[in-house]
N, C-alpha and C. Protein backbone atom coordinates (compact mmCIF):
# COMPACT_ATOMS: atom_id res chain seq x y z
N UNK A 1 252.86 233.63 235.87
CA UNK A 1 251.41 233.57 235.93
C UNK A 1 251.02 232.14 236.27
N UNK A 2 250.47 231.74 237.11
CA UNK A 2 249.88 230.66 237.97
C UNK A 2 248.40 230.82 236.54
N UNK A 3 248.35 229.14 237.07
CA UNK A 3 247.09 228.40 236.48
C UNK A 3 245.70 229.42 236.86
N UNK A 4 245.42 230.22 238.19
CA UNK A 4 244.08 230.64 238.56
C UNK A 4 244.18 231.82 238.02
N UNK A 5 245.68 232.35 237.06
CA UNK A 5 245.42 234.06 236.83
C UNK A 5 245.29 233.59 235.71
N UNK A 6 245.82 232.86 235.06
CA UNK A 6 245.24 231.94 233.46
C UNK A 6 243.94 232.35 233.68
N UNK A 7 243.34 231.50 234.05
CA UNK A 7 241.99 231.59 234.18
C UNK A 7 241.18 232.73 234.11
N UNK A 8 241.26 233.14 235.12
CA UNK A 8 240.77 234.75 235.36
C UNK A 8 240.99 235.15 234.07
N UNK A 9 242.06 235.96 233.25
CA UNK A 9 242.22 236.40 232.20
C UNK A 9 241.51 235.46 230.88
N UNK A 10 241.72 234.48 231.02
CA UNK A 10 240.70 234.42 229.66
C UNK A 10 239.74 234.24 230.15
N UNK A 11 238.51 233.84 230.89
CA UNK A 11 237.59 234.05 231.35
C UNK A 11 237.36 235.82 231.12
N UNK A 12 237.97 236.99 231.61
CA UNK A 12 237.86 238.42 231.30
C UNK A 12 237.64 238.34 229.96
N UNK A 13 238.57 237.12 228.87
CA UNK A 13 238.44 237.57 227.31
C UNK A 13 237.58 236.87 226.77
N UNK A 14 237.07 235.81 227.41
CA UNK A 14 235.51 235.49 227.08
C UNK A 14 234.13 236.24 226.76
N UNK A 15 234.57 236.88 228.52
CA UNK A 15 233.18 237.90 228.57
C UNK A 15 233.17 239.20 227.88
N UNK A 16 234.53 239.50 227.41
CA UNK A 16 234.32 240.64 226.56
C UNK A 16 234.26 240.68 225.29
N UNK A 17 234.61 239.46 224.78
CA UNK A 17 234.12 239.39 223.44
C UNK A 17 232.62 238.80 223.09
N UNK A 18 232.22 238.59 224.18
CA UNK A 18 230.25 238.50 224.55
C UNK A 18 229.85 239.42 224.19
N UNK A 19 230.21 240.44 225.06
CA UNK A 19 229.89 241.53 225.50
C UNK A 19 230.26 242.29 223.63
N UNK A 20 231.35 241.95 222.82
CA UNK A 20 231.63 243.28 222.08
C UNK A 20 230.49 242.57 221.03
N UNK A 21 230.27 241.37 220.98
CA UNK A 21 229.29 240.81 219.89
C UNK A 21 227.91 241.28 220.48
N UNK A 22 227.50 241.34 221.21
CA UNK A 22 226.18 241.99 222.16
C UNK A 22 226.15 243.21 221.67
N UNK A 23 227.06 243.90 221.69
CA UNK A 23 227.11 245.50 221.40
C UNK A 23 227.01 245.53 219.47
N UNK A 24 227.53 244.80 219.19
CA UNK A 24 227.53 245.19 217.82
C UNK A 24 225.92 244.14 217.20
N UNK A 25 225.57 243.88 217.73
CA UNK A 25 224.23 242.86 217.41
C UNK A 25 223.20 244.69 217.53
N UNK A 26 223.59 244.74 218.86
CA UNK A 26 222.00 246.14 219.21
C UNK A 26 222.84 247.39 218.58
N UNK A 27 223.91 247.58 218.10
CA UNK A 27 224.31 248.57 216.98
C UNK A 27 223.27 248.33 215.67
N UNK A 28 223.67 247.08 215.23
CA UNK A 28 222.63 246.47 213.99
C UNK A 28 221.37 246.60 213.97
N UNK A 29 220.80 246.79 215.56
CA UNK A 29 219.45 246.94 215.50
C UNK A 29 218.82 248.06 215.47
N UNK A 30 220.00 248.62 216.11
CA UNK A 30 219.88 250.65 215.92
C UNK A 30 219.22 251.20 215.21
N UNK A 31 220.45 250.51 214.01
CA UNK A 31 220.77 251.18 212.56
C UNK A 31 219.20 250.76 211.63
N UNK A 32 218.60 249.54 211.89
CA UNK A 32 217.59 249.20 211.24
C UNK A 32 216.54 249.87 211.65
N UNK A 33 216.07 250.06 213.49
CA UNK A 33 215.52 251.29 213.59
C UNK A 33 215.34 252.53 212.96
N UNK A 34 216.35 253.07 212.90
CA UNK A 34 216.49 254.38 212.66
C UNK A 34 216.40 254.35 210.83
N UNK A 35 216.57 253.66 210.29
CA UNK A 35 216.29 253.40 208.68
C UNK A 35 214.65 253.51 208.63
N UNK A 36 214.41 252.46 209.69
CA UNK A 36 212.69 252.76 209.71
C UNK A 36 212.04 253.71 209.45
N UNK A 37 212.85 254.25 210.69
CA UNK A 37 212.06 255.68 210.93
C UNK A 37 212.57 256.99 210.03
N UNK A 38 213.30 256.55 209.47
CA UNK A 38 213.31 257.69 208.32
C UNK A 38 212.67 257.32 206.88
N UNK A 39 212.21 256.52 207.02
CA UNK A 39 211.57 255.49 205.50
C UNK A 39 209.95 256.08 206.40
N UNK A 40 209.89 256.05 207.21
CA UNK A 40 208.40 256.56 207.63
C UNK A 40 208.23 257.49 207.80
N UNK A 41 209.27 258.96 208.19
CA UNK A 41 209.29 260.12 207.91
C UNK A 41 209.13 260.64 206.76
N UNK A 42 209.40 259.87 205.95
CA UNK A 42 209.67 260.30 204.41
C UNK A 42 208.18 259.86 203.97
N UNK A 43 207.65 258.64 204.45
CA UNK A 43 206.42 258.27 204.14
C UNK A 43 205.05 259.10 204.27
N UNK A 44 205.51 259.82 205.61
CA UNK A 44 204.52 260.26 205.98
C UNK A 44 204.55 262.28 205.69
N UNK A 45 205.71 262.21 205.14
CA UNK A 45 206.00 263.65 204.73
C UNK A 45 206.22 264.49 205.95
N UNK A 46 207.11 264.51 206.89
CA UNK A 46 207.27 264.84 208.31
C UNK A 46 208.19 264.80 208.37
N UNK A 47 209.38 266.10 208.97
CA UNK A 47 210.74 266.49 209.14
C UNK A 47 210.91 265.60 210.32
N UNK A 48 210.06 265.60 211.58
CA UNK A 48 211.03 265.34 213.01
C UNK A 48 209.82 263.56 213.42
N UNK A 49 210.07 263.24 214.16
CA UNK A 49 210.42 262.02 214.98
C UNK A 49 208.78 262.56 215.96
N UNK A 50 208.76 263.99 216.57
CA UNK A 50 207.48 264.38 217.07
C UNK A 50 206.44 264.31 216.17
N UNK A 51 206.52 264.89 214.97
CA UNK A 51 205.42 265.12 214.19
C UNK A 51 204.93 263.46 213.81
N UNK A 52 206.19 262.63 213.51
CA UNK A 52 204.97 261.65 213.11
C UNK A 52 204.58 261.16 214.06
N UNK A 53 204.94 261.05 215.40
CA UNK A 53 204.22 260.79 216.49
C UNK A 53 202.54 260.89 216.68
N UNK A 54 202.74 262.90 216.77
CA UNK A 54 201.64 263.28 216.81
C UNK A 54 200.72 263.38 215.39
């Protein structure tokens, strides 16, 4: 392996461990969503996601 495939490859393991912290950041944000919205379903006495809409 030459110095420029060095490169290349950790450069690839840079961006994917960006990328897996990116993904698990908007997982976290999901999850707080969706807590919401069942803390407001429950609030509002409403089975589905439409009803408290409407």
């Amino acid at each position: 392996m030459n110095i420029s495939e060095f490169n290349y490859y950790n450069n690839l393991k840079n961006r994917l461990a960006k990328v897996h912290d990116e993904i698990n950041l908007e997982k976290k944000n999901c999850l707080k969503t969706m807590t919401n919205l069942n803390q407001l379903k429950n609030d509002y006495d409403v089975d589905s996601i439409d009803q408290l809409v409407s």
